[in-house]
N, C-alpha and C. Protein backbone atom coordinates (compact mmCIF):
# COMPACT_ATOMS: atom_id res chain seq x y z
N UNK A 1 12.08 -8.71 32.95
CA UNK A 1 10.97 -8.27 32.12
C UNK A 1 10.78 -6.76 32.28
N UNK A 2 10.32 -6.48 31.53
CA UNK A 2 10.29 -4.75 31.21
C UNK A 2 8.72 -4.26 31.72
N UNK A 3 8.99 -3.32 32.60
CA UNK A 3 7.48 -2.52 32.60
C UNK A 3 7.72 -1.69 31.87
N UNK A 4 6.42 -1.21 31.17
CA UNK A 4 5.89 0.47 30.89
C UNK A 4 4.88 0.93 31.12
N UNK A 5 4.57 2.10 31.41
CA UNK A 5 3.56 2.97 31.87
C UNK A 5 2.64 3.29 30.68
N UNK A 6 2.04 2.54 30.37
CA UNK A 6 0.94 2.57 29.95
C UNK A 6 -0.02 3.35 29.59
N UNK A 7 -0.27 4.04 30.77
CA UNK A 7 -0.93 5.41 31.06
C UNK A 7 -0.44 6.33 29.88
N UNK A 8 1.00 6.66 29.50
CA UNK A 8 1.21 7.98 28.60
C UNK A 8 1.66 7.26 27.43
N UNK A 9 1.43 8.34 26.18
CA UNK A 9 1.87 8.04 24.99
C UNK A 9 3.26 7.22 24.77
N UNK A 10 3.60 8.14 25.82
CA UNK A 10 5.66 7.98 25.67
C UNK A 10 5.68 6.33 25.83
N UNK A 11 5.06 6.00 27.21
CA UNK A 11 5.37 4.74 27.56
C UNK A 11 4.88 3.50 26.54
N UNK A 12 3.64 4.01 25.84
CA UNK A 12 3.32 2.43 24.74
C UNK A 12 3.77 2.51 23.90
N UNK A 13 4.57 4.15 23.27
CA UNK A 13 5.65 4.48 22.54
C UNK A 13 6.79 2.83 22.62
N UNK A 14 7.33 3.06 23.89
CA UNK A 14 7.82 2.43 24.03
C UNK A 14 7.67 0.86 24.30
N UNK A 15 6.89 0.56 24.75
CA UNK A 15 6.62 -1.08 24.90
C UNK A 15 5.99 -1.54 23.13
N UNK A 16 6.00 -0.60 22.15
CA UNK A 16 5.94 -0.92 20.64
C UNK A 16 7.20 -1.03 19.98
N UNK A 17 8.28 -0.24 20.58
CA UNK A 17 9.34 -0.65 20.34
C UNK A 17 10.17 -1.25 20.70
N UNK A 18 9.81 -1.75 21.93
CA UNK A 18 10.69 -3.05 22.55
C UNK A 18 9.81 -4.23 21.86
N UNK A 19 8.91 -4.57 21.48
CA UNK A 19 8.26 -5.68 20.66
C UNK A 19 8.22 -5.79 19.57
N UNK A 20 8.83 -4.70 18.72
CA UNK A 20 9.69 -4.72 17.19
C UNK A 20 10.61 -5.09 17.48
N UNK A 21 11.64 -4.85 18.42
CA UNK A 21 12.55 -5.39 18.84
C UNK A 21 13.99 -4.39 17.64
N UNK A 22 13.50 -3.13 17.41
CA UNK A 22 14.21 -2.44 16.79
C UNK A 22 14.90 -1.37 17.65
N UNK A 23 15.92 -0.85 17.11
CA UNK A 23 16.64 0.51 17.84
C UNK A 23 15.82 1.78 16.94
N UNK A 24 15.87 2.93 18.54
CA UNK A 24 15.26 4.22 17.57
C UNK A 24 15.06 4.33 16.65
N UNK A 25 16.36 4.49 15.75
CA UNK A 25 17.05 5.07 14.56
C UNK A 25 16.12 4.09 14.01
N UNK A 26 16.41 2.79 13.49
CA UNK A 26 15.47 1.72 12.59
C UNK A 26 13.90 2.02 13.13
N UNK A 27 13.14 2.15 14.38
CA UNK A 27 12.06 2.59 14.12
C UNK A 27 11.65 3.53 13.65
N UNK A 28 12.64 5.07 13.82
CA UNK A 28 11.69 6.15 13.14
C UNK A 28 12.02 5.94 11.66
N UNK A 29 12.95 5.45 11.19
CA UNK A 29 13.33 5.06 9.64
C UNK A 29 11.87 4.41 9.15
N UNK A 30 11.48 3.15 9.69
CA UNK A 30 10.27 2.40 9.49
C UNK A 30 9.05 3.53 9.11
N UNK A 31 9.23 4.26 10.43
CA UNK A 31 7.80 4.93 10.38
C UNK A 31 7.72 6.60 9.90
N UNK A 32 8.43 6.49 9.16
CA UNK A 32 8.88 8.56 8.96
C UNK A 32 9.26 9.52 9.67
N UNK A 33 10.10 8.96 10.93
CA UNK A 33 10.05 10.03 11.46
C UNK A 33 12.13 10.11 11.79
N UNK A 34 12.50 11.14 12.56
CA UNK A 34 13.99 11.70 12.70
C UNK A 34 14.13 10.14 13.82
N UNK A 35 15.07 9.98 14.23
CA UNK A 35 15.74 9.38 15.46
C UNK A 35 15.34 10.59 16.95
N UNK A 36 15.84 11.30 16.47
CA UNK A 36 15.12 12.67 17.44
C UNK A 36 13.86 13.01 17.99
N UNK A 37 12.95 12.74 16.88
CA UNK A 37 11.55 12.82 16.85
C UNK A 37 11.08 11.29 17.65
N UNK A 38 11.33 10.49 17.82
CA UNK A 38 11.83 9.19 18.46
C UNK A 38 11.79 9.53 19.94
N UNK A 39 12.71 10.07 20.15
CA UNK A 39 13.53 10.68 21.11
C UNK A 39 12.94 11.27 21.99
N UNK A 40 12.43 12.77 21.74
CA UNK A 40 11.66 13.58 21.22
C UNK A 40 9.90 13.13 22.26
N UNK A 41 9.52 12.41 21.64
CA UNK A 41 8.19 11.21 22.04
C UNK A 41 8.52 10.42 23.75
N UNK A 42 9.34 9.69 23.40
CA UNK A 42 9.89 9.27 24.52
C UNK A 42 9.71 9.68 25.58
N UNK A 43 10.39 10.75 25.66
CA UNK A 43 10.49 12.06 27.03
C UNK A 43 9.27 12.62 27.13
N UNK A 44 8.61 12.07 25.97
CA UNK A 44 7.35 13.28 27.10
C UNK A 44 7.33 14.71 26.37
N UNK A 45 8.11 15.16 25.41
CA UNK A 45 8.34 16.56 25.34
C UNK A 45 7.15 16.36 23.30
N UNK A 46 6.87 15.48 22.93
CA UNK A 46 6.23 15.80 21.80
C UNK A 46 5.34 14.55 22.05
N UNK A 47 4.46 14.86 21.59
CA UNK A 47 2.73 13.71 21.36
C UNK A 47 3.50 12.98 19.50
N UNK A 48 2.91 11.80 19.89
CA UNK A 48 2.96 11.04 18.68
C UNK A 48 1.86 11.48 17.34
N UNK A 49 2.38 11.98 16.12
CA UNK A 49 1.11 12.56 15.45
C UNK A 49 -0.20 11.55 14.98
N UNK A 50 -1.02 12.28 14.43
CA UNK A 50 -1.88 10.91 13.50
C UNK A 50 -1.62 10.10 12.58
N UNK A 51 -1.23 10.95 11.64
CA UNK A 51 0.12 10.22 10.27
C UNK A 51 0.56 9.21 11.08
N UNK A 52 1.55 9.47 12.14
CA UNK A 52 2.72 8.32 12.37
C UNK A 52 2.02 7.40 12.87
N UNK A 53 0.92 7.52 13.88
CA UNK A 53 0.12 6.45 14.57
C UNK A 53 -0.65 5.42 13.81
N UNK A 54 -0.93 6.19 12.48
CA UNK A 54 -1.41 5.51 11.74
C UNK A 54 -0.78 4.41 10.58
N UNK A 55 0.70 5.02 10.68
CA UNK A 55 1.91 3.94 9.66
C UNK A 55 1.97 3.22 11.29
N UNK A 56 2.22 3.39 12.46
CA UNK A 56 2.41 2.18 12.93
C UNK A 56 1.07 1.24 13.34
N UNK A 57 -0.14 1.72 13.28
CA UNK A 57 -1.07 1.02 13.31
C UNK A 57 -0.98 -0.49 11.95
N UNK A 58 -0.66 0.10 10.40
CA UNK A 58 -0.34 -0.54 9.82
C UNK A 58 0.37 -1.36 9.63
N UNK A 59 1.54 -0.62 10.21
CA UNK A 59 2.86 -1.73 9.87
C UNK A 59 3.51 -2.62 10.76
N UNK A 60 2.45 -2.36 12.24
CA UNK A 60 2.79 -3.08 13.83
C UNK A 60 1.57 -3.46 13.83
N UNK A 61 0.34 -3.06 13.54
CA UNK A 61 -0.93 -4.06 14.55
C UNK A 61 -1.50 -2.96 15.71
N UNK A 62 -0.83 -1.89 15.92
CA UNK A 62 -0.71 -1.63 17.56
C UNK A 62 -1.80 -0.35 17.08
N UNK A 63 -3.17 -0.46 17.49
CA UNK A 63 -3.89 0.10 17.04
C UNK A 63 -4.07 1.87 17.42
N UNK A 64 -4.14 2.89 16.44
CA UNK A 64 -4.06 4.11 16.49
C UNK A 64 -4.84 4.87 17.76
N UNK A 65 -5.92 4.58 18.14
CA UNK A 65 -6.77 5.09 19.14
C UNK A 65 -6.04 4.44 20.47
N UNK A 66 -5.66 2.86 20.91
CA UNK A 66 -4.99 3.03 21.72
C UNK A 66 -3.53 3.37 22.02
N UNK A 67 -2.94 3.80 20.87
CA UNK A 67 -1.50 4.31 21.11
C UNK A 67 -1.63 5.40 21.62
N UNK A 68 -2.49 6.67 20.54
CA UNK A 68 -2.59 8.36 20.95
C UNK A 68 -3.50 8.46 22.53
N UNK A 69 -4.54 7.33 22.77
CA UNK A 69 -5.45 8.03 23.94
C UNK A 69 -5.42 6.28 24.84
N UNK A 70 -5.27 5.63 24.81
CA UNK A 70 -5.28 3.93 25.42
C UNK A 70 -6.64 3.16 25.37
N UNK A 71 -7.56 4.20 24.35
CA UNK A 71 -8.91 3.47 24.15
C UNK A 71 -8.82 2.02 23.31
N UNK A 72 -9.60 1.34 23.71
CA UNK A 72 -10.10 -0.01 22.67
C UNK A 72 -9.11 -0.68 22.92
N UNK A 73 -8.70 -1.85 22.20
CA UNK A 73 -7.84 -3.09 22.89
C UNK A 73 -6.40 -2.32 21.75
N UNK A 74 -5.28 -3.01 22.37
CA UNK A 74 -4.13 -2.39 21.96
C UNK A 74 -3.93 -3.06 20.31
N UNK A 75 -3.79 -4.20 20.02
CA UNK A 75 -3.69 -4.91 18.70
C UNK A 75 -4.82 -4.71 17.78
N UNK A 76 -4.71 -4.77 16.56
CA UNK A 76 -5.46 -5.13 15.38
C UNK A 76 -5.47 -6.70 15.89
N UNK A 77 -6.46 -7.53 15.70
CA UNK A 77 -6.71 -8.91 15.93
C UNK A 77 -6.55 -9.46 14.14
N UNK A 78 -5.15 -9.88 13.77
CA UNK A 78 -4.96 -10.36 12.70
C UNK A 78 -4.47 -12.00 12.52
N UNK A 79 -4.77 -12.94 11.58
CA UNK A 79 -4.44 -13.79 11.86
C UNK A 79 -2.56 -14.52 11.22
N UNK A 80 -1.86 -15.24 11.58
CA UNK A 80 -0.98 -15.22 11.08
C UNK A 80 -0.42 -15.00 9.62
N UNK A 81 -1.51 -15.52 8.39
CA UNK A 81 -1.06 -15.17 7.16
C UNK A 81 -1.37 -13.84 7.09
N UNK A 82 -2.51 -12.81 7.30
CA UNK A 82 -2.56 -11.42 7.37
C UNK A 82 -0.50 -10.99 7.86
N UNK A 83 -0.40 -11.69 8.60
CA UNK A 83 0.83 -10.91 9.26
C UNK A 83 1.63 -11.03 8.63
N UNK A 84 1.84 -11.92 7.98
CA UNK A 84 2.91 -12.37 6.95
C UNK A 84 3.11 -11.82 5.97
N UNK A 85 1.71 -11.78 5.40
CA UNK A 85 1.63 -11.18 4.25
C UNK A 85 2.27 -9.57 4.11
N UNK A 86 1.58 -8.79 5.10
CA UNK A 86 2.07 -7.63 5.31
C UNK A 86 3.40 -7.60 5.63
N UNK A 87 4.20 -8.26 6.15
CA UNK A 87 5.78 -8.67 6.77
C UNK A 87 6.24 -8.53 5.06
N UNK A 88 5.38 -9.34 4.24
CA UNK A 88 6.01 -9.46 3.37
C UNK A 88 6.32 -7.92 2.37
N UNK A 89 5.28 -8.00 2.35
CA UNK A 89 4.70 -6.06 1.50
C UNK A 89 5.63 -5.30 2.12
N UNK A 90 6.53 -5.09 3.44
CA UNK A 90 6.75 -4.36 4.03
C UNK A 90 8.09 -4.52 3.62
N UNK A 91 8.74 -5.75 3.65
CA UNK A 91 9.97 -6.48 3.47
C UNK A 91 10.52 -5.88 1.67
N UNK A 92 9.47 -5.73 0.79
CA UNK A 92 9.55 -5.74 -0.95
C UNK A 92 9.38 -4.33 -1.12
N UNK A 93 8.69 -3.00 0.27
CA UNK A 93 8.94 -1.88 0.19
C UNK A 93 10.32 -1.82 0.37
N UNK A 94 10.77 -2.16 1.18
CA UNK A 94 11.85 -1.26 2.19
C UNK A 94 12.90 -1.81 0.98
N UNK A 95 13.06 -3.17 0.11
CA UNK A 95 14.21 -3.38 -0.56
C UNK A 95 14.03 -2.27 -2.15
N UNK A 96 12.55 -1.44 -2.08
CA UNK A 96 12.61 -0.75 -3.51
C UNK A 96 12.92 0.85 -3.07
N UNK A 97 13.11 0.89 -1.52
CA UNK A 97 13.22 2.18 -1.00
C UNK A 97 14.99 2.39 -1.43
N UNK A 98 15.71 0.90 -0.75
CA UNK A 98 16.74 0.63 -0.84
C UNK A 98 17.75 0.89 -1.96
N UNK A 99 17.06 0.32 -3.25
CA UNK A 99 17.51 0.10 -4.27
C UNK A 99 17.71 1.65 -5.05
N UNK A 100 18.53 1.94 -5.71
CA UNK A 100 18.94 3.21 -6.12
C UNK A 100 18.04 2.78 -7.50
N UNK A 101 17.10 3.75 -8.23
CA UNK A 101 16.44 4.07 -9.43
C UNK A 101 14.88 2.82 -9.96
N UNK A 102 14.86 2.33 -8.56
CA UNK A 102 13.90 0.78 -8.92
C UNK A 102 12.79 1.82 -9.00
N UNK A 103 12.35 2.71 -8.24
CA UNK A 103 10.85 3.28 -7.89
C UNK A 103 10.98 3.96 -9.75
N UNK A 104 11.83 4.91 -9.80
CA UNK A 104 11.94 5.57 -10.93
C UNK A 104 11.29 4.74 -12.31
N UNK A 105 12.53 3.55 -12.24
CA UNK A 105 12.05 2.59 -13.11
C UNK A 105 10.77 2.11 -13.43
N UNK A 106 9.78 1.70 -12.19
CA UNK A 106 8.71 1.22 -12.29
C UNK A 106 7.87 2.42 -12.57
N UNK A 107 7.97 3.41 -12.51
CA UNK A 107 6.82 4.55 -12.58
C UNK A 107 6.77 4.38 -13.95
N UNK A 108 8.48 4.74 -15.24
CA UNK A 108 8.51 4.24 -16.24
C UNK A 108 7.79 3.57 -16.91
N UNK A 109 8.29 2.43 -16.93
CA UNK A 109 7.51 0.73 -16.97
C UNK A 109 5.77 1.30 -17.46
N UNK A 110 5.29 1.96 -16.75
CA UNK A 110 3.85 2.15 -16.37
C UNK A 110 3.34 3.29 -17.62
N UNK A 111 4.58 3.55 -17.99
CA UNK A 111 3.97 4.68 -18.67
C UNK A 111 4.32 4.40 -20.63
N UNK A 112 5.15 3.08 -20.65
CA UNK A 112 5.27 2.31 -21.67
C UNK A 112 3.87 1.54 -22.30
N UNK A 113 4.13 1.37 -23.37
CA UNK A 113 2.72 0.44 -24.14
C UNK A 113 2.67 -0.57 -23.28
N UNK A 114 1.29 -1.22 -23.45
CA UNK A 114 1.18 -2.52 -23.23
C UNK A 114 2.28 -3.44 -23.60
N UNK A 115 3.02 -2.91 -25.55
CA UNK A 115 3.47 -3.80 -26.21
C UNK A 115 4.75 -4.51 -25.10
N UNK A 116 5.16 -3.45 -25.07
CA UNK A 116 6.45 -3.07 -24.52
C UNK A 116 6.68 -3.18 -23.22
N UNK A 117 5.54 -3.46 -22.32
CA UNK A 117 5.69 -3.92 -20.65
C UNK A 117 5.78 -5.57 -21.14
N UNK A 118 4.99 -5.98 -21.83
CA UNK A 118 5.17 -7.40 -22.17
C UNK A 118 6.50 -8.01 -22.40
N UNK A 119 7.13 -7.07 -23.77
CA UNK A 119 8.22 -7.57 -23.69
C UNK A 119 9.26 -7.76 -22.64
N UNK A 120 9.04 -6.60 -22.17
CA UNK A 120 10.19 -6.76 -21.06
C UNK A 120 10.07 -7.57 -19.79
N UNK A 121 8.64 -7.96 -19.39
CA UNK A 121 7.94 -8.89 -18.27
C UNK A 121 9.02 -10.28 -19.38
N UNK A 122 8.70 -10.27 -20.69
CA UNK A 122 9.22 -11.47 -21.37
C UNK A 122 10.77 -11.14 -20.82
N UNK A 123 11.37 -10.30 -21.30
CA UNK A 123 12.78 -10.42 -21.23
C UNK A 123 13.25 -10.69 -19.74
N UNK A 124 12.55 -10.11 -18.63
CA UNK A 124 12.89 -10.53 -17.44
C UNK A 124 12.86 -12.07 -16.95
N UNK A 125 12.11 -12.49 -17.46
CA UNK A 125 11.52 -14.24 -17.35
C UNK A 125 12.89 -14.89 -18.37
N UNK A 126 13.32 -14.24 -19.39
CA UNK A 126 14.06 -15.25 -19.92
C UNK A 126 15.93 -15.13 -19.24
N UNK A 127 15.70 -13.87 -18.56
CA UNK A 127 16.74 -13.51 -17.75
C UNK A 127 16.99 -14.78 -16.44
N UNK A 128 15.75 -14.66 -15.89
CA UNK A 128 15.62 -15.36 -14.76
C UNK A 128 16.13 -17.00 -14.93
N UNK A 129 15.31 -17.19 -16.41
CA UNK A 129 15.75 -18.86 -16.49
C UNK A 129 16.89 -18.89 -16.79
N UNK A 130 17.77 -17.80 -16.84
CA UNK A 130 19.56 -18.43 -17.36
C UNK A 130 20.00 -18.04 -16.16
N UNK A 131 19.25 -18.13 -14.93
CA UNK A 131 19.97 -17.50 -13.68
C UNK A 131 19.93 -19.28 -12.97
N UNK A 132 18.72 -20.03 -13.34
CA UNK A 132 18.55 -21.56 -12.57
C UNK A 132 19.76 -22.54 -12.76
């Protein structure tokens, strides 16, 4: 079993990323930041900012005040569909981050008539049923 020191940023740094159960590189990807900047935190040589504390407050549970200073209890107290749900939101970002021209597309989409989001909500649905 793994200790961490608790006491400094670096260390709940780290016991957040041994309970994602991700490598550097995939956590600072998650949360905006370099592999370096990761890194960086770790050692002791940079403080975790507010921005970032606050995407992992969101997207881990692991609440912002006790990551930056160890005040208040460490988790958001959420119940399993909360978690899911967000697992899910998080899961339908990362595949439109993925996808080459989807974000583009949808900004599009948005800026079409009513007439014309319809149709194509239609044309996607009749796509889908020749896919069953």
């Amino acid at each position: 079993m793994n200790s961490f020191d608790l006491k400094t940023q670096s260390g709940r740094l780290r016991l957040i990323i041994a309970e994602t159960g991700m490598t550097q590189s995939r956590f600072g990807e998650e949360v905006g930041i370099s592999k370096q900047q990761v890194s960086n935190i770790l050692s002791g040589e940079r403080d975790v900012s507010d921005p970032v504390a606050l995407v992992i407050e969101h997207k881990f549970g692991f609440r912002k005040d006790w990551l930056l200073m160890k005040n208040g209890p460490q988790k958001n107290k959420m119940n399993a569909f909360d978690i899911a749900a967000l697992d899910a939101e998080n899961t339908f970002h990362r595949k439109l981050d993925r996808t080459s021209g989807v974000r583009k597309m949808i900004k599009d989409f948005f800026l079409l008539s009513p007439k014309d989001q319809k149709m194509i909500i239609d044309m996607i649905g009749r796509l889908l049923k020749g896919k069953k």
